[in-house]
N, C-alpha and C. Protein backbone atom coordinates (compact mmCIF):
# COMPACT_ATOMS: atom_id res chain seq x y z
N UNK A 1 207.81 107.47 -7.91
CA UNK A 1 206.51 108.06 -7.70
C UNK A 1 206.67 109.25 -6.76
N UNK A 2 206.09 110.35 -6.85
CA UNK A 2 206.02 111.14 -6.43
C UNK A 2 205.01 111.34 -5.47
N UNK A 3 205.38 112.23 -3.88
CA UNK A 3 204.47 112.32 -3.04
C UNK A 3 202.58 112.89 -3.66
N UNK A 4 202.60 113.44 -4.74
CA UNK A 4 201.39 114.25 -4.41
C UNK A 4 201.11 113.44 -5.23
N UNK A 5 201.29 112.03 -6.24
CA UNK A 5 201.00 110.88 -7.25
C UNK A 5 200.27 109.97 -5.99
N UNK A 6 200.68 110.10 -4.68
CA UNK A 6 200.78 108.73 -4.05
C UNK A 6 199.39 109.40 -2.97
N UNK A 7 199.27 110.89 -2.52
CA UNK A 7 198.41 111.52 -1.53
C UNK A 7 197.46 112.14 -2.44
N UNK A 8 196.30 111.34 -2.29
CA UNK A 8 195.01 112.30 -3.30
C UNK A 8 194.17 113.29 -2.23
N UNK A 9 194.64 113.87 -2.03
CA UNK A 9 193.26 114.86 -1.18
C UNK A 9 192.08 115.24 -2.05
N UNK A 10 191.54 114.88 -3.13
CA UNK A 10 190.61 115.53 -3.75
C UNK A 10 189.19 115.30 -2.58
N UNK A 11 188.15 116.35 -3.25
CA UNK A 11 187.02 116.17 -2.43
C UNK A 11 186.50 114.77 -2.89
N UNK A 12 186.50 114.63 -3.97
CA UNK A 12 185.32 113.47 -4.67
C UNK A 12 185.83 111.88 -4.12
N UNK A 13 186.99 111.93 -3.58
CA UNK A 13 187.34 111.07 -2.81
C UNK A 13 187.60 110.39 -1.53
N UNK A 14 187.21 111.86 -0.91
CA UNK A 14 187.20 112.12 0.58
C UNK A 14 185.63 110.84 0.97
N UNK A 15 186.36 110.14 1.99
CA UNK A 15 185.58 109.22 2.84
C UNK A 15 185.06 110.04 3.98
N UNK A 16 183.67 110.10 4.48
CA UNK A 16 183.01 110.95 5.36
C UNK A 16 183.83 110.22 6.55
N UNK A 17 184.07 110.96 7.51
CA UNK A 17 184.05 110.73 9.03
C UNK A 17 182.93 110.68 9.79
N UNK A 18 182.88 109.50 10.24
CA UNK A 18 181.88 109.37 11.22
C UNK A 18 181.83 109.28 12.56
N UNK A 19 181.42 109.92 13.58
CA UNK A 19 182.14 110.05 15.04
C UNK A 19 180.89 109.40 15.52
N UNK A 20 180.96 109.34 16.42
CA UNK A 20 179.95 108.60 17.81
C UNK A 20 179.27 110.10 17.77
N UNK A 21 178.07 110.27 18.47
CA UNK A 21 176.84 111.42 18.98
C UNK A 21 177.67 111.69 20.33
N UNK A 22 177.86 113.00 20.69
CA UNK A 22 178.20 113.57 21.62
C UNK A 22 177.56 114.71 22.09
N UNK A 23 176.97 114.56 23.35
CA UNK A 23 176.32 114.97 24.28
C UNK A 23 176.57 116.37 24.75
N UNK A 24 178.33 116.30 24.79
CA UNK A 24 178.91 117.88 25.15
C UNK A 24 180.08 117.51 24.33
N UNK A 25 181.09 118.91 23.76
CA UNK A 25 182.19 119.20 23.15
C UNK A 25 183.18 120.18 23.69
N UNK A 26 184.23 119.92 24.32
CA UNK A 26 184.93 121.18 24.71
C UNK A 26 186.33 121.09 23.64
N UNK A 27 186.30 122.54 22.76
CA UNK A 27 187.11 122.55 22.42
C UNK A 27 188.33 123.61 22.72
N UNK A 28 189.81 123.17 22.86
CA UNK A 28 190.99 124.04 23.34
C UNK A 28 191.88 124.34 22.43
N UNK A 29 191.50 125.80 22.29
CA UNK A 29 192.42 126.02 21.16
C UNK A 29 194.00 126.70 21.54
N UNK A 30 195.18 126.72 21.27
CA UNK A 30 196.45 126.86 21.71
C UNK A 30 197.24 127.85 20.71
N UNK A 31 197.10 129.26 21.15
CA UNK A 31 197.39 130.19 20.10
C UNK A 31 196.30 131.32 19.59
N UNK A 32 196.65 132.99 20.01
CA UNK A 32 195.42 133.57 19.95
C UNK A 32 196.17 134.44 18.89
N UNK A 33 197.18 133.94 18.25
CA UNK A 33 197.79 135.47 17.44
C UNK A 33 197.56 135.18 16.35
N UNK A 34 198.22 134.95 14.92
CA UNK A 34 198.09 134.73 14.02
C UNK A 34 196.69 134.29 12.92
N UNK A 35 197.28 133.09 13.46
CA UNK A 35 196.01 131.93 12.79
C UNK A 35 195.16 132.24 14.10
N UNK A 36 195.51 131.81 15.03
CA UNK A 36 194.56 131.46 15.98
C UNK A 36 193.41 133.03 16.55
N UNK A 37 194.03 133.99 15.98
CA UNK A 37 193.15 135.12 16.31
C UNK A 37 191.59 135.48 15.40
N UNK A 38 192.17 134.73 14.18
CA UNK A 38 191.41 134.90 13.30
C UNK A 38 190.41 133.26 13.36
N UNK A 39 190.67 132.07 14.03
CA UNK A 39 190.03 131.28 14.24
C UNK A 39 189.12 131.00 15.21
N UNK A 40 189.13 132.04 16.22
CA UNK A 40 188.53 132.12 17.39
C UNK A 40 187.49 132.48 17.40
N UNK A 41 187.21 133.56 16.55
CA UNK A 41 185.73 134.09 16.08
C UNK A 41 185.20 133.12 15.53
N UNK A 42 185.38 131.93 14.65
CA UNK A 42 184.84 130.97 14.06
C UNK A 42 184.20 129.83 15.03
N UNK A 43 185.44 129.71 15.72
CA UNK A 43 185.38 129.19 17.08
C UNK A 43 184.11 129.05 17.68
N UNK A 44 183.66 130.14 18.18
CA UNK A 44 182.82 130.66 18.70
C UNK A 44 181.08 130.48 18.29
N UNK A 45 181.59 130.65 16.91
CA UNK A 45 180.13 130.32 15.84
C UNK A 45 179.91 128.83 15.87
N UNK A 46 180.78 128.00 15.73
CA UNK A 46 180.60 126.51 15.55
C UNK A 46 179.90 126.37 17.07
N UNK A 47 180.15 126.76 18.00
CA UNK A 47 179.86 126.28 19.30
C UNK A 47 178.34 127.16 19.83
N UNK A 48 178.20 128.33 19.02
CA UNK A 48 176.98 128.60 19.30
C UNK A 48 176.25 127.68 18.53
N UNK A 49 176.24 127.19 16.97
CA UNK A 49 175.57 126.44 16.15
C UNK A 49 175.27 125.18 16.68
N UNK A 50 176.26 124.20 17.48
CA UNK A 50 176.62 123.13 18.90
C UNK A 50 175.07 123.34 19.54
N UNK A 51 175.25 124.32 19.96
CA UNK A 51 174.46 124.46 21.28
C UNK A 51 172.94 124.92 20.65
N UNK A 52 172.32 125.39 19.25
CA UNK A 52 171.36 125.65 18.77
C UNK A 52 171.07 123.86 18.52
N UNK A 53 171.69 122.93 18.26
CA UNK A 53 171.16 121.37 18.00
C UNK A 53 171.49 120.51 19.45
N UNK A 54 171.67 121.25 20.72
CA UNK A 54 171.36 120.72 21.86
C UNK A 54 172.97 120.25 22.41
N UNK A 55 173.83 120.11 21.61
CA UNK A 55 175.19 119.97 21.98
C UNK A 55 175.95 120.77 23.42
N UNK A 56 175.86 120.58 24.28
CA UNK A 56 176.77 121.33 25.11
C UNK A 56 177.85 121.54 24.94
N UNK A 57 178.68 122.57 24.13
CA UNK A 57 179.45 122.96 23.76
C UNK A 57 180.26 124.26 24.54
N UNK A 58 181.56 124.19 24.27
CA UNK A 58 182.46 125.25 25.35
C UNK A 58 183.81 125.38 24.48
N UNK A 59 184.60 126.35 24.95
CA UNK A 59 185.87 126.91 24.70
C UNK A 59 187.07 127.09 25.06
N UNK A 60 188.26 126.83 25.35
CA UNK A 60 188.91 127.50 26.09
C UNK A 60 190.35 128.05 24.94
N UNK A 61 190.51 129.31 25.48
CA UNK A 61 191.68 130.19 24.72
C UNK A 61 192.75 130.01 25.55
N UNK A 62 194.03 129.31 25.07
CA UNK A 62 195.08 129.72 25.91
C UNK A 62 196.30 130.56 25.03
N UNK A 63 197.23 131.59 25.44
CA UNK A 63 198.23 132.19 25.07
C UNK A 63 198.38 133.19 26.10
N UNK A 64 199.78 132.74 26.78
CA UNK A 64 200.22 133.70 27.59
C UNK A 64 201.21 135.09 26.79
N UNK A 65 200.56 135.24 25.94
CA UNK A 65 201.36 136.46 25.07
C UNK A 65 199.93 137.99 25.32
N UNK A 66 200.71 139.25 24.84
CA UNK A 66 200.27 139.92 24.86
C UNK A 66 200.30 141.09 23.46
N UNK A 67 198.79 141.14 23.39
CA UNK A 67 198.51 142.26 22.54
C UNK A 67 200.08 143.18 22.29
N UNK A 68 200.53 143.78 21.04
CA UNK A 68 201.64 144.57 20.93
C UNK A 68 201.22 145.21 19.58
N UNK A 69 201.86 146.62 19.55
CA UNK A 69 201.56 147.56 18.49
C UNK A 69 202.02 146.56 16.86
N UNK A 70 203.38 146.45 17.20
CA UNK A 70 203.25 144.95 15.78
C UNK A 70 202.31 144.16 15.41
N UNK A 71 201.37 143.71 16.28
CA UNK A 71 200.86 142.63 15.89
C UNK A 71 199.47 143.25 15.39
N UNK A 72 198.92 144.60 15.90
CA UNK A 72 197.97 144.55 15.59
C UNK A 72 197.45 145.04 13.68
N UNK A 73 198.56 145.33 12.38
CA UNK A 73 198.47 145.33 11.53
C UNK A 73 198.24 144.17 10.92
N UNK A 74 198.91 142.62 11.26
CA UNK A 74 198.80 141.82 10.68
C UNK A 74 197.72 140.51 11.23
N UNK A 75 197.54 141.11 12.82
CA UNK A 75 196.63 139.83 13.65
C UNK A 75 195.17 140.62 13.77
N UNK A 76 194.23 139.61 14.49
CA UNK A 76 193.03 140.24 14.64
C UNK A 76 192.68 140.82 16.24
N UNK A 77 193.88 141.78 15.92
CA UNK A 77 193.46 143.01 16.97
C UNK A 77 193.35 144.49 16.71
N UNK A 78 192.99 145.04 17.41
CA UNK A 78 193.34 146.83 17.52
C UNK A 78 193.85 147.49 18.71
N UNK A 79 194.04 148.56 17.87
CA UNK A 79 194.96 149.64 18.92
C UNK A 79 194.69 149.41 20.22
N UNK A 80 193.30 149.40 20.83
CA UNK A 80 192.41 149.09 22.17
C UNK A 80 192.70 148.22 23.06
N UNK A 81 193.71 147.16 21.87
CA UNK A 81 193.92 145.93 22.71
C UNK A 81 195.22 145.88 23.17
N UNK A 82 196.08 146.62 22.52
CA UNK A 82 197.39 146.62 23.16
C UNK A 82 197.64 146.60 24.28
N UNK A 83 198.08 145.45 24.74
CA UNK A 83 199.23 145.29 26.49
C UNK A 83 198.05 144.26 27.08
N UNK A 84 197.08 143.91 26.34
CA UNK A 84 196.27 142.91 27.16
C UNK A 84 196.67 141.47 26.51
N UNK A 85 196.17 140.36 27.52
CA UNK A 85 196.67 139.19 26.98
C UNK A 85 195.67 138.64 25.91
N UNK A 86 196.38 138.42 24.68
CA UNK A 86 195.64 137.74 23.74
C UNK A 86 194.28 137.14 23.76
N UNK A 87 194.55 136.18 24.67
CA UNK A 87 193.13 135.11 25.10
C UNK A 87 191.96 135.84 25.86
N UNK A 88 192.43 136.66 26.85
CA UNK A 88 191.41 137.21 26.86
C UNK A 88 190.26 138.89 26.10
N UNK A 89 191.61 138.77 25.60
CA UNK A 89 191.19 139.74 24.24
C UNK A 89 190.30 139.42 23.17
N UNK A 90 190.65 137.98 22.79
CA UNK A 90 189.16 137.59 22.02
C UNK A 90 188.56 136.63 22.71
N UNK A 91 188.44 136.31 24.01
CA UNK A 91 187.45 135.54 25.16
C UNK A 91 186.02 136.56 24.73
C-alpha cells in the first residue's frame, strides 16, 4: 500500500476541529522572509477579524535577519526596506 492509498486529505472527509472559546489569542510567527513575509499580512487580517468578534488577539514577528537587495525580487519587500530587520519591516 502506498502512502497517499493510506493518507486521505480530501475535504469531504476532513473532521471539523473543535477548540475550547478563547478569550485572547497570541499568535508567534518565526520567519519574516519567504513564506513568512507573505504570511504576515494575513496575519494581521485574521487578528483584526479576532478582535471585530471580541477576541483579544496579538502578534509577534521574530527574525533576526535583514532586508537585502536579493531578497527583495522574490520576498515581500522593497527597495525602501533594504538593511532593516525583517520583523520590523512588516511589524
Amino acid at each position: 500500500m502506498h502512502f497517499h492509498q493510506m493518507m486521505d486529505s480530501s475535504y469531504h472527509n476532513a473532521l471539523p476541529i473543535l477548540l475550547a472559546p478563547h478569550k485572547q489569542i497570541q499568535f508567534i510567527q518565526v520567519g519574516c522572509g519567504g513564506t513568512g513575509g507573505f504570511l504576515a499580512p494575513m496575519l494581521a487580517r485574521l487578528i483584526f477579524a479576532l478582535e471585530k468578534v471580541g477576541i483579544n488577539a496579538s502578534g509577534i514577528l521574530v527574525d533576526f535577519d535583514t532586508v537585502e537587495t536579493v531578497n527583495v525580487p522574490r520576498q515581500n519587500f522593497c527597495e525602501a526596506d533594504i538593511g532593516f530587520n525583517k520583523a520590523d519591516v512588516l511589524a
